[in-house]
N, C-alpha and C. Protein backbone atom coordinates (compact mmCIF):
# COMPACT_ATOMS: atom_id res chain seq x y z
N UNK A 1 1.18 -6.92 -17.76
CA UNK A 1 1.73 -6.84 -16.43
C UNK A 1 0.71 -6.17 -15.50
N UNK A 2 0.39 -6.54 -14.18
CA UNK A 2 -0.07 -6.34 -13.41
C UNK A 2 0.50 -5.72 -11.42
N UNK A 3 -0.04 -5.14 -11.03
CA UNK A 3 0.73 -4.87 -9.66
C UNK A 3 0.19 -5.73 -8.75
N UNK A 4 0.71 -6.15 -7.59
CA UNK A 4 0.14 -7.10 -6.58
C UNK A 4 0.45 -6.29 -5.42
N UNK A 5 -0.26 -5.84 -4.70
CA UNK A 5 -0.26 -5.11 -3.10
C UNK A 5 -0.26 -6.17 -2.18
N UNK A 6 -0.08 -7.79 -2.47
CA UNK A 6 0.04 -8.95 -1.32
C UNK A 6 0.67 -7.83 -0.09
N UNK A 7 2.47 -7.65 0.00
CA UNK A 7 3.28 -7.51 0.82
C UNK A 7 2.78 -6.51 1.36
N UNK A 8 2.60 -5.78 0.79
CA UNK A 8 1.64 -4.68 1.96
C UNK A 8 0.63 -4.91 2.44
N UNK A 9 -0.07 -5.29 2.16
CA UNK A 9 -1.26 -5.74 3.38
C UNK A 9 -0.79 -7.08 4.61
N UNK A 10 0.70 -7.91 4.29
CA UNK A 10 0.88 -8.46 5.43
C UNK A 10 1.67 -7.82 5.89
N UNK A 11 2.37 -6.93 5.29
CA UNK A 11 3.32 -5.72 6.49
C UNK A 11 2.15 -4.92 7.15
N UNK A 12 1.07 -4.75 7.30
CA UNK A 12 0.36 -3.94 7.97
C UNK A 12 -0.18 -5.01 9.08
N UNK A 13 -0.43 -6.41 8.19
CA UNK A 13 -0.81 -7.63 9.32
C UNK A 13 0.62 -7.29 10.51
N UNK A 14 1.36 -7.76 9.88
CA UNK A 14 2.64 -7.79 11.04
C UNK A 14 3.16 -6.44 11.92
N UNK A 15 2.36 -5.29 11.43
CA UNK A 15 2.15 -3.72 12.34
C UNK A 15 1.30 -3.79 13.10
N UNK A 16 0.26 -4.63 13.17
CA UNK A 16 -0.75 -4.65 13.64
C UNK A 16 -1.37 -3.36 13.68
N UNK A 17 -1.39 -3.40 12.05
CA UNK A 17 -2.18 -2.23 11.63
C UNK A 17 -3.72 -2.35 10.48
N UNK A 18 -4.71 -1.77 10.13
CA UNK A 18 -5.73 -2.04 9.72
C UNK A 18 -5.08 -1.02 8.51
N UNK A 19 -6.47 -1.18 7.63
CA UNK A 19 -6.32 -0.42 6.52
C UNK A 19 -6.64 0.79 6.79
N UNK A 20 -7.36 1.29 7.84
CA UNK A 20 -7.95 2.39 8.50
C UNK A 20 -6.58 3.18 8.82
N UNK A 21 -6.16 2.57 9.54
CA UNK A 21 -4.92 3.38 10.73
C UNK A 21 -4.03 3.69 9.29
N UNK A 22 -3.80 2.91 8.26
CA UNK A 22 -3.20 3.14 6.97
C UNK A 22 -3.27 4.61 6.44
N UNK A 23 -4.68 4.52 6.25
CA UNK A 23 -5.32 5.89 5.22
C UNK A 23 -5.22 6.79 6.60
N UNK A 24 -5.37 7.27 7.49
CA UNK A 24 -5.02 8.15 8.65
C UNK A 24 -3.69 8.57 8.66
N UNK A 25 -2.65 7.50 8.75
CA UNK A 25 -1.26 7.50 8.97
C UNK A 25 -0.90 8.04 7.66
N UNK A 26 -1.23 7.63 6.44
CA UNK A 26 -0.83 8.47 5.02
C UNK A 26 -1.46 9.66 4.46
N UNK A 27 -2.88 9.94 4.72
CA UNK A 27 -3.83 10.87 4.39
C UNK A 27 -4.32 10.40 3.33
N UNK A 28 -4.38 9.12 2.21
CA UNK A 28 -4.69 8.50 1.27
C UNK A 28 -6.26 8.55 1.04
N UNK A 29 -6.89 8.61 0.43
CA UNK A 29 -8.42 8.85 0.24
C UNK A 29 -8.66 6.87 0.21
N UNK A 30 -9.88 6.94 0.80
CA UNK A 30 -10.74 5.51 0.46
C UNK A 30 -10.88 4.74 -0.65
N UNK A 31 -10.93 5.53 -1.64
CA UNK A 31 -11.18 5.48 -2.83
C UNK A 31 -9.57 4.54 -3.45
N UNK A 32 -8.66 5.38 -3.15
CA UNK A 32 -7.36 4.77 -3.35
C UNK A 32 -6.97 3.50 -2.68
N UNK A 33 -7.15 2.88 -1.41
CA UNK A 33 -7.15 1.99 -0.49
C UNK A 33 -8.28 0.63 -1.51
N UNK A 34 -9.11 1.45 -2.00
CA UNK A 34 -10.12 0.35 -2.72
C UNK A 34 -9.37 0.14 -4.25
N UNK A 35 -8.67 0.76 -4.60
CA UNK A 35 -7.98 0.33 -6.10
C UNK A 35 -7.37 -0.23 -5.76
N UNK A 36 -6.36 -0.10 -4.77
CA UNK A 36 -5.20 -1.97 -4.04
C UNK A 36 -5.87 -2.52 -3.71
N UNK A 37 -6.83 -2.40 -2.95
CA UNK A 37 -7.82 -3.96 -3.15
C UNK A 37 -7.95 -4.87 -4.22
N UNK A 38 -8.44 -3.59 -5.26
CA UNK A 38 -8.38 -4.68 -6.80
C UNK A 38 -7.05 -4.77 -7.38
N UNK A 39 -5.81 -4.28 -6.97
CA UNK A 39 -4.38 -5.08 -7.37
C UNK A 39 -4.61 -3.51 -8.72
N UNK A 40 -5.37 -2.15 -8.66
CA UNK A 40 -5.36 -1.15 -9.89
C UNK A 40 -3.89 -0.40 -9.31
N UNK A 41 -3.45 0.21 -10.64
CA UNK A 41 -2.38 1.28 -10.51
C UNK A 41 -3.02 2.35 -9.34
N UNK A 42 -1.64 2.65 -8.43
CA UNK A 42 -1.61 4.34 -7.78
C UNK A 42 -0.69 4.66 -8.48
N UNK A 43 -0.85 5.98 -7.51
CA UNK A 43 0.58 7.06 -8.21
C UNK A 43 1.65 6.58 -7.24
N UNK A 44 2.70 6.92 -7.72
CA UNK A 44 3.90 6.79 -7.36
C UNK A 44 4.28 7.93 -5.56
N UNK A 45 3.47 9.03 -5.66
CA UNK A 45 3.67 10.04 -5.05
C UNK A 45 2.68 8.71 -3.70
N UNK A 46 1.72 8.18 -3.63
CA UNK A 46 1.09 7.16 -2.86
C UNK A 46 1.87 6.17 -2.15
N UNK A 47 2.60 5.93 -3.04
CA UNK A 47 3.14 4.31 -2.50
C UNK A 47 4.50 5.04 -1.60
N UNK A 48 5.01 6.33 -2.24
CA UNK A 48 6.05 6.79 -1.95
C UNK A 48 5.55 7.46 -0.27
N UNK A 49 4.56 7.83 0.16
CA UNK A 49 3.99 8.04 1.06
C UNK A 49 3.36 6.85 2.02
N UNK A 50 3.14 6.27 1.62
CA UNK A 50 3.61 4.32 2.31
C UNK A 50 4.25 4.58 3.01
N UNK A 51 5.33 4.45 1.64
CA UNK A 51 6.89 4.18 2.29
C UNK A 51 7.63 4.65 3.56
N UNK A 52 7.15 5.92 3.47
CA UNK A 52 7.44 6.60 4.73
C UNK A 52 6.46 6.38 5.77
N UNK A 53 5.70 6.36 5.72
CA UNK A 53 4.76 6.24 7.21
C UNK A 53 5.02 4.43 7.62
N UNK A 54 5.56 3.82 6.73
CA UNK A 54 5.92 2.38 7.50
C UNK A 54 7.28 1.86 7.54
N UNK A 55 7.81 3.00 6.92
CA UNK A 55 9.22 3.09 7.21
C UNK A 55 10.12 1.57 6.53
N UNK A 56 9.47 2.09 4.91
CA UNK A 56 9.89 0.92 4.20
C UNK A 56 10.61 1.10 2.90
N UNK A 57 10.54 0.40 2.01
CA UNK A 57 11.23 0.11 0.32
C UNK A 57 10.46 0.23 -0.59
N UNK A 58 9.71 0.33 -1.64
CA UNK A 58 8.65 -0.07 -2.37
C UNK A 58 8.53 -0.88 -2.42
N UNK A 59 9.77 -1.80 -2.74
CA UNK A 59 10.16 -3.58 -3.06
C UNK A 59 9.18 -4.03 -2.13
N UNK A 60 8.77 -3.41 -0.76
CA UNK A 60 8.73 -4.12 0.40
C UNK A 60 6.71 -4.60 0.07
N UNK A 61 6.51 -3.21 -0.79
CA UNK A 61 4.94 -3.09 -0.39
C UNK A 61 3.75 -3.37 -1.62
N UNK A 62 4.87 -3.68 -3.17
CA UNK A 62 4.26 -3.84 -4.06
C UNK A 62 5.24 -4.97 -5.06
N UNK A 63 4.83 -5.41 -6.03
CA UNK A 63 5.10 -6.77 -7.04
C UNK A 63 4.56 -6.50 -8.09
N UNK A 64 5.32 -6.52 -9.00
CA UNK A 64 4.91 -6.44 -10.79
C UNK A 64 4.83 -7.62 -10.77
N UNK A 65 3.52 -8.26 -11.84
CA UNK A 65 3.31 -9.98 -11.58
C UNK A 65 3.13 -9.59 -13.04
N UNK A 66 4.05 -10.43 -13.91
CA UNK A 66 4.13 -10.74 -15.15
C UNK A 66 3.01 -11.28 -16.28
């Protein structure tokens, strides 16, 4: 099993938000922003900090791909 960050990067398309304004708006390091690039595990305490700065679900921002 694998994670897929698709939905979050077009919920940020449809914020008209960059990955920049992302890591600002969450305090997320670069480094982390570049492991969803490659579809790698974050922590939970990350995505959960998403969640709030885009005022979302997890459902909304990540996909377990079988």
């Amino acid at each position: 099993m694998s994670v897929c960050y698709k939905k979050l990067w077009k919920l940020l398309i449809d914020n008209d938000m960059s990955k920049s304004d992302l890591r600002e708006k969450t305090g997320i390091a670069a480094s982390t922003i570049s492991k969803m690039n490659k579809n790698q595990d974050v922590s939970l305490e990350v995505l959960a900090r998403i969640c709030c700065a885009l005022d979302c679900n997890i459902e909304d921002i990540v996909e377990i791909e079988k």
